[in-house]
N, C-alpha and C. Protein backbone atom coordinates (compact mmCIF):
# COMPACT_ATOMS: atom_id res chain seq x y z
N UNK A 1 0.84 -1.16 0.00
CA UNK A 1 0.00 0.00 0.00
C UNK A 1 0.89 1.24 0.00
N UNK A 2 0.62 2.52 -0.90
CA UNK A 2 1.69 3.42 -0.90
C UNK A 2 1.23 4.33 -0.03
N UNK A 3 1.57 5.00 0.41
CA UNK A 3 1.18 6.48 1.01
C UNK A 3 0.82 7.48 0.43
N UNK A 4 -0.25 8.22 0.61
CA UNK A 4 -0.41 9.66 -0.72
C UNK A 4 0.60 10.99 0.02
N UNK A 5 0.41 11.26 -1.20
CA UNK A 5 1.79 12.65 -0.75
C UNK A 5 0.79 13.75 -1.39
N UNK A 6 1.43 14.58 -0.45
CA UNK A 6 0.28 15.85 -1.03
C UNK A 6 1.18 16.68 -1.72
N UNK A 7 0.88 17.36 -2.44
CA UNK A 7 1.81 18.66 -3.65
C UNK A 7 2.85 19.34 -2.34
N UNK A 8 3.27 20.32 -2.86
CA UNK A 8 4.11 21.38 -1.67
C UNK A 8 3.48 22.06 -1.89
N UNK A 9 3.51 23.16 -0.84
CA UNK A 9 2.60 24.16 -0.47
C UNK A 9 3.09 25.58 -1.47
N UNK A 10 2.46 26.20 -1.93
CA UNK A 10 2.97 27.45 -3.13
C UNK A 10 2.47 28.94 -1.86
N UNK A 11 2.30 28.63 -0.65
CA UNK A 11 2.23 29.80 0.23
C UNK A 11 3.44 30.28 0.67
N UNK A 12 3.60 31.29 0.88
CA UNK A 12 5.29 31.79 1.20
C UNK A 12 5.37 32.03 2.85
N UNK A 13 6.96 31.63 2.79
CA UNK A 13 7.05 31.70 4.12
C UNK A 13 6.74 32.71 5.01
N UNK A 14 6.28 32.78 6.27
CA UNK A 14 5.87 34.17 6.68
C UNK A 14 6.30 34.74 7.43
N UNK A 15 8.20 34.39 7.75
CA UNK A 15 8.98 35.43 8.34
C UNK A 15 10.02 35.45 8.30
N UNK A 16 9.99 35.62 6.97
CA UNK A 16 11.59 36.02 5.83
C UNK A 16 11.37 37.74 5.80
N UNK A 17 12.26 38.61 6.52
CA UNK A 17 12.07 40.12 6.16
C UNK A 17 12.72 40.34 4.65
N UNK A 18 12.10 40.97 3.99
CA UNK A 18 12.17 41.25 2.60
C UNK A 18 13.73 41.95 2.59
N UNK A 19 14.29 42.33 1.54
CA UNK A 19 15.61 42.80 1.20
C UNK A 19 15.41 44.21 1.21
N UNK A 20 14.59 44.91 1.25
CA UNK A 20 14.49 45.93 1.49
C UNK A 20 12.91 46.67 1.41
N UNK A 21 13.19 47.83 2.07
CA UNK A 21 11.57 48.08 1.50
C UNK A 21 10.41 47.83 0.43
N UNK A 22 11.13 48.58 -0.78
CA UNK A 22 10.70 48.14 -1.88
C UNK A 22 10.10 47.05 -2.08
N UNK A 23 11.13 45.92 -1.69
CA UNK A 23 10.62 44.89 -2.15
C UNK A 23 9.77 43.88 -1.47
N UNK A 24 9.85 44.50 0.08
CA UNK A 24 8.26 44.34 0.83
C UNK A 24 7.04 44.68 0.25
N UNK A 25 6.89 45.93 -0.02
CA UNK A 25 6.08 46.59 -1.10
C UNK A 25 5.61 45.76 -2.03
N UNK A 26 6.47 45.38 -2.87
CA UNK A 26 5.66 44.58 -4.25
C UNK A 26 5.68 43.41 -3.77
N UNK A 27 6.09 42.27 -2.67
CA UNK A 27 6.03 41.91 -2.21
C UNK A 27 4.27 41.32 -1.97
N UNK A 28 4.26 42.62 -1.11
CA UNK A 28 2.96 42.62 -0.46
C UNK A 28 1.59 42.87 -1.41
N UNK A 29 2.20 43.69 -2.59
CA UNK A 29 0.95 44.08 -4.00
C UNK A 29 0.84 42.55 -4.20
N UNK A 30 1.51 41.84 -4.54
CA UNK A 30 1.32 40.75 -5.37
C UNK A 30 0.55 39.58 -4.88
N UNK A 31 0.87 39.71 -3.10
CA UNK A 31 -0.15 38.76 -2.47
C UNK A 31 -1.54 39.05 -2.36
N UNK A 32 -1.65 40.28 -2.85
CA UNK A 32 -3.32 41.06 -2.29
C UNK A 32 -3.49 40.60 -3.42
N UNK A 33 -2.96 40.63 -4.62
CA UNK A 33 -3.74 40.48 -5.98
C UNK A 33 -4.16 39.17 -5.95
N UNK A 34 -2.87 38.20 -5.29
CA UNK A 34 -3.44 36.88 -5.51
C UNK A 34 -4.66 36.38 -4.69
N UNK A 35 -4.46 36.84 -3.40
CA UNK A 35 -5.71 36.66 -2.71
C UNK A 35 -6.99 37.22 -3.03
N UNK A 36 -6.62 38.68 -4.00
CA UNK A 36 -8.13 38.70 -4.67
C UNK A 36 -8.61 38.34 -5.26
N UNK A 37 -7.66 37.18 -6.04
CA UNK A 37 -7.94 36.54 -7.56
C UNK A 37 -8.95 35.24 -7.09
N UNK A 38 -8.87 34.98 -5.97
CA UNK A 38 -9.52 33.90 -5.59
C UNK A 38 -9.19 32.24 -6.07
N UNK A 39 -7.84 32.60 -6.99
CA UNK A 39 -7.32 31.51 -7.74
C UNK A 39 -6.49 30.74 -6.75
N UNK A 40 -6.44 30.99 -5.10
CA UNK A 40 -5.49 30.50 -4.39
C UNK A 40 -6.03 29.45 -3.93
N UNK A 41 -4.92 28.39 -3.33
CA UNK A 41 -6.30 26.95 -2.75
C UNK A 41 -6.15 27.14 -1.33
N UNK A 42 -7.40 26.61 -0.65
CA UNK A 42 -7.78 26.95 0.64
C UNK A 42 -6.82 26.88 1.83
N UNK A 43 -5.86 25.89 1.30
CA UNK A 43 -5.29 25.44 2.57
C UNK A 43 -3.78 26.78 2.30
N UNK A 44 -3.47 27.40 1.64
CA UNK A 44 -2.43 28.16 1.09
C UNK A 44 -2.86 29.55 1.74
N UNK A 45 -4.49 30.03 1.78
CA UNK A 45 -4.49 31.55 2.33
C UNK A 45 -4.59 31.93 3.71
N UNK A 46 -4.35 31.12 4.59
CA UNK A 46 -4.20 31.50 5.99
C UNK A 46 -2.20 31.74 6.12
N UNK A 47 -1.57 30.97 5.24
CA UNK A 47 0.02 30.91 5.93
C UNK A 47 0.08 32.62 4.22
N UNK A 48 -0.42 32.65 3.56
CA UNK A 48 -0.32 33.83 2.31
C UNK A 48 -1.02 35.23 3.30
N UNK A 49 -1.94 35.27 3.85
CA UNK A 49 -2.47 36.00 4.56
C UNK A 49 -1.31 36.55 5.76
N UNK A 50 -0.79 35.82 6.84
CA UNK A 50 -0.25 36.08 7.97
C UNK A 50 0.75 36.44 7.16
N UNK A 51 1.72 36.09 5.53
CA UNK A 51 2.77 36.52 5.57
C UNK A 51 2.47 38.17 5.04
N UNK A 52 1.40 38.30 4.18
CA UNK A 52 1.12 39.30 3.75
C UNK A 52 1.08 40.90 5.04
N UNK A 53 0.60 40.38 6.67
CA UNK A 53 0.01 41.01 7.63
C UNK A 53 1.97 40.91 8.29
N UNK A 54 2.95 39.99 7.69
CA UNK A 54 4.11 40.17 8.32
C UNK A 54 4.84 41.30 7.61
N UNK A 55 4.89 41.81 6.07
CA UNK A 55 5.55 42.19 5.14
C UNK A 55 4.47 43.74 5.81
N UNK A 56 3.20 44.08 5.92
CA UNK A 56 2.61 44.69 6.48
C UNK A 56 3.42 46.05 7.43
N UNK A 57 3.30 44.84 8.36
CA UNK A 57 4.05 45.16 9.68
C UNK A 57 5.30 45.49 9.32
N UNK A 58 6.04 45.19 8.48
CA UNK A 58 7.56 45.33 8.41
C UNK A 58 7.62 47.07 7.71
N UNK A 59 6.62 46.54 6.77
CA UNK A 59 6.72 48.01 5.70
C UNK A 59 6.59 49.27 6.69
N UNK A 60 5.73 48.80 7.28
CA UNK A 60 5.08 50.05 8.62
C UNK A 60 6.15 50.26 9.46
N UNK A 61 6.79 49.76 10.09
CA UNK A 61 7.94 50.07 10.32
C UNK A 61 9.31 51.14 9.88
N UNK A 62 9.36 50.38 8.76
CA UNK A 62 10.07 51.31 8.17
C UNK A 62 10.15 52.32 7.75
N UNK A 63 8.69 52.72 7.75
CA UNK A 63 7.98 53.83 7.02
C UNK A 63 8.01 54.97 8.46
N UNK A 64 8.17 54.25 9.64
CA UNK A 64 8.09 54.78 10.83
C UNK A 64 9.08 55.12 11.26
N UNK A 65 10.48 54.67 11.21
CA UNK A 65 11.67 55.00 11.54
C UNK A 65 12.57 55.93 10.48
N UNK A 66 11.97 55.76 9.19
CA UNK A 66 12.42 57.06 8.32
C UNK A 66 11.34 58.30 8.71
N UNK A 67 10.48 58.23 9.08
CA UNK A 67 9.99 59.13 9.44
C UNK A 67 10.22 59.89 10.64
N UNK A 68 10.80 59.41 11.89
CA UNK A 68 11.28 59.63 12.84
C UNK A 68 12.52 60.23 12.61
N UNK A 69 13.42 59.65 11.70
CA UNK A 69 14.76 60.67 10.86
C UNK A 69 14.56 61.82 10.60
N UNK A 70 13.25 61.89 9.78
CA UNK A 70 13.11 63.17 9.58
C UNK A 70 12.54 64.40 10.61
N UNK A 71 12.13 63.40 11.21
CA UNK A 71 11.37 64.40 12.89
C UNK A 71 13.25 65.16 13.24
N UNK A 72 14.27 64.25 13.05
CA UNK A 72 15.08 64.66 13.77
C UNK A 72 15.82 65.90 13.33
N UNK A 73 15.91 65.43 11.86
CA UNK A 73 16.46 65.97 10.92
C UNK A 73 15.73 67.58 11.14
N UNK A 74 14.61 67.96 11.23
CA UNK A 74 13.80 68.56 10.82
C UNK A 74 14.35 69.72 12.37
N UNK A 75 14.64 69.09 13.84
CA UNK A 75 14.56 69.76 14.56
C UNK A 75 16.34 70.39 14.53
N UNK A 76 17.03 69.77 13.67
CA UNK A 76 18.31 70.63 13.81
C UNK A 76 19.45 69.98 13.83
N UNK A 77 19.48 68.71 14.29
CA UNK A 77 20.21 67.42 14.79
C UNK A 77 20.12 66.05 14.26
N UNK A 78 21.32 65.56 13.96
CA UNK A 78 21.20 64.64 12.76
C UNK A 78 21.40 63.26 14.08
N UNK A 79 20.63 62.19 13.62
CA UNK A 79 20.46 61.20 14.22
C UNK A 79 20.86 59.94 13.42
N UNK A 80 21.64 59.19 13.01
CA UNK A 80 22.04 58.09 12.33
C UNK A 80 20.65 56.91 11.97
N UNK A 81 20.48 56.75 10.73
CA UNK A 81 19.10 55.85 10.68
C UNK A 81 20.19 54.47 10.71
N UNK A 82 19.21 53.26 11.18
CA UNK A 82 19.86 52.04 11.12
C UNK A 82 18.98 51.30 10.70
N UNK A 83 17.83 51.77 10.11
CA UNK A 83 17.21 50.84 8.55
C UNK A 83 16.51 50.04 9.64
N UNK A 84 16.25 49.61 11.15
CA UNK A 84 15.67 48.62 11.85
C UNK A 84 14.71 49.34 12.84
């Protein structure tokens, strides 16, 4: 009697930080599209979802600590960004 094997999973891992912003960004476009496409299979959009809400979180971040640069920047005094 053989064993059934199931396919591999085509959901992406969900806590690899992207190479850089950017590419969180499209990153993250490409999972919304797929999850809107409805072409995804069921068992794939809960681990596509949480990575999408990780790349999320990351983008927001970053978007938060360059922004805080510029708070600094802005008051007179230069503060070193460290991209984290």
């Amino acid at each position: 009697m053989t064993k059934a094997t199931t396919p591999p999973s085509t959901a992406p891992q969900t806590d690899l930080e992207p190479d850089s912003f950017e590419a969180g960004l499209k990153e993250l476009e490409q999972l919304v599209a797929l999850l809107e496409s409805g072409q995804m299979p069921l068992a794939d959009l809960l681990k596509t979802y949480q990575r999408g809400a990780f790349l999320l979180n990351h983008c927001r971040q970053q978007l938060q600590a360059v922004e805080e640069q510029i708070q600094v920047l802005e008051s007179g005094s230069l503060k070193p960004w460290t991209g984290q």
